[in-house]
Every structure is written in C-alpha cells, then in structure tokens.
Protein backbone atom coordinates (compact mmCIF):
# COMPACT_ATOMS: atom_id res chain seq x y z
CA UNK A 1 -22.09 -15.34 4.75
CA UNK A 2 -20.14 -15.88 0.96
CA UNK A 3 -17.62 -12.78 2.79
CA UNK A 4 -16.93 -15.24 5.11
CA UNK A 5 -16.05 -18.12 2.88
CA UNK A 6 -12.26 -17.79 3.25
CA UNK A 7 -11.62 -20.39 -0.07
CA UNK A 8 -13.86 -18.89 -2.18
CA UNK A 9 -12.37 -14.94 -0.84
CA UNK A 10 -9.19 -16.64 -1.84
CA UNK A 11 -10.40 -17.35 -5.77
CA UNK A 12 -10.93 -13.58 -6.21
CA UNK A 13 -8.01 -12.91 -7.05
CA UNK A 14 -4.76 -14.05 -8.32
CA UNK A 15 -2.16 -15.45 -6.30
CA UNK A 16 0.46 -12.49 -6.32
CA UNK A 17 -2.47 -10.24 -5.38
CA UNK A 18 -3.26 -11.72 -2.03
CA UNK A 19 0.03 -10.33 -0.18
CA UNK A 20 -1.32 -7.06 -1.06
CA UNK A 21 -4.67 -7.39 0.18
CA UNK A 22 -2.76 -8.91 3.37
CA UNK A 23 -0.56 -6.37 3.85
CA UNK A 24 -3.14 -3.56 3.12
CA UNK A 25 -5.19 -5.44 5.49
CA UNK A 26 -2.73 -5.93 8.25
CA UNK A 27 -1.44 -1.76 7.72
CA UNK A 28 -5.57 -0.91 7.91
CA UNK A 29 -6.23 -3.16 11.43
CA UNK A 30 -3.27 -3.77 13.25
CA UNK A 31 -0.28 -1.23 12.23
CA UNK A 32 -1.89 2.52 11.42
CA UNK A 33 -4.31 1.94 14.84
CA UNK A 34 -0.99 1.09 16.73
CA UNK A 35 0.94 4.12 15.27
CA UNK A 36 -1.93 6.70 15.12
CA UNK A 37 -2.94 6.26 18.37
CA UNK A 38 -0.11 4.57 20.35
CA UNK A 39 2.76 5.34 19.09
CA UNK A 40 4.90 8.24 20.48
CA UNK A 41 4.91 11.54 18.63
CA UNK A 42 8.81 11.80 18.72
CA UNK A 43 8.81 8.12 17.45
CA UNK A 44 6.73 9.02 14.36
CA UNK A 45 8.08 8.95 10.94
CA UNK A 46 5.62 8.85 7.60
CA UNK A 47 7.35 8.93 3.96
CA UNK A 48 5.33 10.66 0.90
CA UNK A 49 7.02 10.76 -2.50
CA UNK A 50 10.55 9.90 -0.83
CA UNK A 51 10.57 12.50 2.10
CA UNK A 52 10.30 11.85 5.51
CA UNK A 53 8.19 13.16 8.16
CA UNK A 54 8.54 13.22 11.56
CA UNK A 55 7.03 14.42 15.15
CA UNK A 56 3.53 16.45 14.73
CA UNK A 57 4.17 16.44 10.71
CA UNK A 58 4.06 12.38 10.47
CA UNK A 59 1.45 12.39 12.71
CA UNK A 60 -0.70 14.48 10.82
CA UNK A 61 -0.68 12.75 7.37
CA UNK A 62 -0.93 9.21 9.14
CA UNK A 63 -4.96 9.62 9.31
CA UNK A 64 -4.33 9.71 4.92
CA UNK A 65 -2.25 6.48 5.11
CA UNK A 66 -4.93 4.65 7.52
CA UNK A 67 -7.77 5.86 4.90
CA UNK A 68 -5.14 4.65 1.78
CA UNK A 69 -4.91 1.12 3.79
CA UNK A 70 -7.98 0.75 4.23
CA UNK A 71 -9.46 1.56 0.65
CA UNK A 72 -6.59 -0.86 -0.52
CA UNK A 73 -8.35 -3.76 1.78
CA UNK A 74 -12.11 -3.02 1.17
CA UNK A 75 -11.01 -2.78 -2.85
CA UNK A 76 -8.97 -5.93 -2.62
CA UNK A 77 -11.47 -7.46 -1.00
CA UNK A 78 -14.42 -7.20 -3.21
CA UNK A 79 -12.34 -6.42 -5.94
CA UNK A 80 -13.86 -3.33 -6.94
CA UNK A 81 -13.81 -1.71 -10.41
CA UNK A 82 -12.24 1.93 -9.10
CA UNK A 83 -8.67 0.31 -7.74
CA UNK A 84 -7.69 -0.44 -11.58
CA UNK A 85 -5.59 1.81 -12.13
CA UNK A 86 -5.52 3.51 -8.47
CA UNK A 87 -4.17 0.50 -7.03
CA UNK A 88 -1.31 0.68 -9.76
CA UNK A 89 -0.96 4.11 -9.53
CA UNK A 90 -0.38 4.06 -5.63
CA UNK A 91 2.13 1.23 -6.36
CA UNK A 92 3.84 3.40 -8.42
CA UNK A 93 3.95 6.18 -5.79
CA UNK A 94 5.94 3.77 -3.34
CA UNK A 95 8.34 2.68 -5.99
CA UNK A 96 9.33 6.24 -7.16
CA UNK A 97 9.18 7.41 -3.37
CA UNK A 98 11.36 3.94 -2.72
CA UNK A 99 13.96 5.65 -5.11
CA UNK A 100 13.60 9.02 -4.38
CA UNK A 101 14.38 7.69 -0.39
CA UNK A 102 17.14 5.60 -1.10
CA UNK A 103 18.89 8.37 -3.44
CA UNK A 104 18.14 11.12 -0.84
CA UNK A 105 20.22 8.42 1.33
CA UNK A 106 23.09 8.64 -0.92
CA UNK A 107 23.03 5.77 -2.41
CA UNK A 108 21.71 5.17 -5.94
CA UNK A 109 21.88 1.64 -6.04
CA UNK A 110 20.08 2.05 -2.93
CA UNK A 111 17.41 4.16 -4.38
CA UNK A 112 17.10 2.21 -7.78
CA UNK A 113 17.09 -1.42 -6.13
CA UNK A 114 13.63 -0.76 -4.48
CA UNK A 115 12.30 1.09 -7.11
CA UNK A 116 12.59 -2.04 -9.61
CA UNK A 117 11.26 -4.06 -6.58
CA UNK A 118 8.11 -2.13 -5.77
CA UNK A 119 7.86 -1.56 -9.97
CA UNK A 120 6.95 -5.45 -10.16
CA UNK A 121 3.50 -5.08 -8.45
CA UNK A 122 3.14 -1.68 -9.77
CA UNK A 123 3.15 -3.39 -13.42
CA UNK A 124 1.06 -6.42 -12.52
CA UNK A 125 -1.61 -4.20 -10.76
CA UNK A 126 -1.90 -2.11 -14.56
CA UNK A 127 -2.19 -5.44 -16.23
CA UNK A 128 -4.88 -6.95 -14.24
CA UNK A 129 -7.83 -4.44 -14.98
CA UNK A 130 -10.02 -8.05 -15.75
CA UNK A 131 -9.78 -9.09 -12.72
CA UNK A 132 -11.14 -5.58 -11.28
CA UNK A 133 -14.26 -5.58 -12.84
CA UNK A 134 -16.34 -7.91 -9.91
CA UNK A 135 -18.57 -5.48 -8.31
C-alpha cells in the first residue's frame, strides 16, 4: 500500500525530478503503446544520437525506447541505485542528439539552444547520486 501513498511517492525525490518521472511515465503508458502499436508505419519517426528514423527503421528501435521509458519510470519510482549515472548519462544522449538534430537542420543556434536546455537535467541527474541510493 506505501506505493500507493501519492504524498509520500512525492517526498522521494526532489522537486525538479518529478517531471522526469512524469514524463518517463507518461512516454512508458500512454505514448510508446500508442506509437508502437497504433501508429502508422509511414507516420513513424524515432531519433538516436541526432538522426532520424523513419517507416520500418523507426519502428524497429521503438520497442528500445518503450524499454528506456519504462526503466526511467520503475527507477524514478523507487529511486533505485543503478539510474545514477544512467539516468544522467541518457540525459546526456538527448542533449547531444538535441544538437546534433538541430545542426543537421542547419541551424546551429538551433542545434546548441536545446543542447544547453536538455544539459540542465543532464547535470542535476550527475549531482543527485544521494538521492539514488533508496533501494
């Protein structure tokens, strides 16, 4: 029943951290179901390290995004010891793919604004190892 205790689920962790677990939550029940198994293959697109997939290749590598999501919520949820520093290291992932993307794009503003966005909670996952070690 303490799982269920939404208040003291909330105290787990610090405040900037529960938008993560949200969104990893949200991409893990609601998003990768709807675009794994709804979602048109001509519709699909799937970015790794700032390239983008699309048709049969996106849907292929969106069972590894579902399984990404979902190790994001389980580990924000109980806080587990292993997501310091995979949770950082992921984060970093996104902001150097952010860059990479926006650059391919042609813009490098456009690639460098999102990589100093998604470098914030990249920074303040690697800094909060302490509050990883509930198990």
């Amino acid at each position: 029943m303490a799982a269920l205790d939404l208040a003291a689920q909330w105290r787990r962790r610090p405040w900037w951290m529960q938008p993560l677990f949200a969104f990893c939550l949200f991409m893990t029940l609601v998003y990768m179901p709807f675009d794994i198994f709804l979602k048109p293959v001509a519709e699909d697109q799937e970015v790794w390290f700032g390239f983008m997939l699309t048709g049969w290749a996106a849907k292929a590598t969106e069972p590894l995004h579902w399984a990404i999501y979902g190790a994001g919520a389980y580990g924000f949820w109980r806080m587990k010891r292993w997501m310091w520093p995979w949770a950082a290291v992921y984060a970093a992932q996104v902001a150097i793919a952010m860059g990479v993307f926006g650059a391919r794009q042609g813009s490098l503003l456009g690639g460098l604004i999102p990589f100093a966005v998604f470098l914030v909670p990249t920074v303040a996952l690697y800094r909060a190892k302490e509050h990883f070690s509930v198990d």
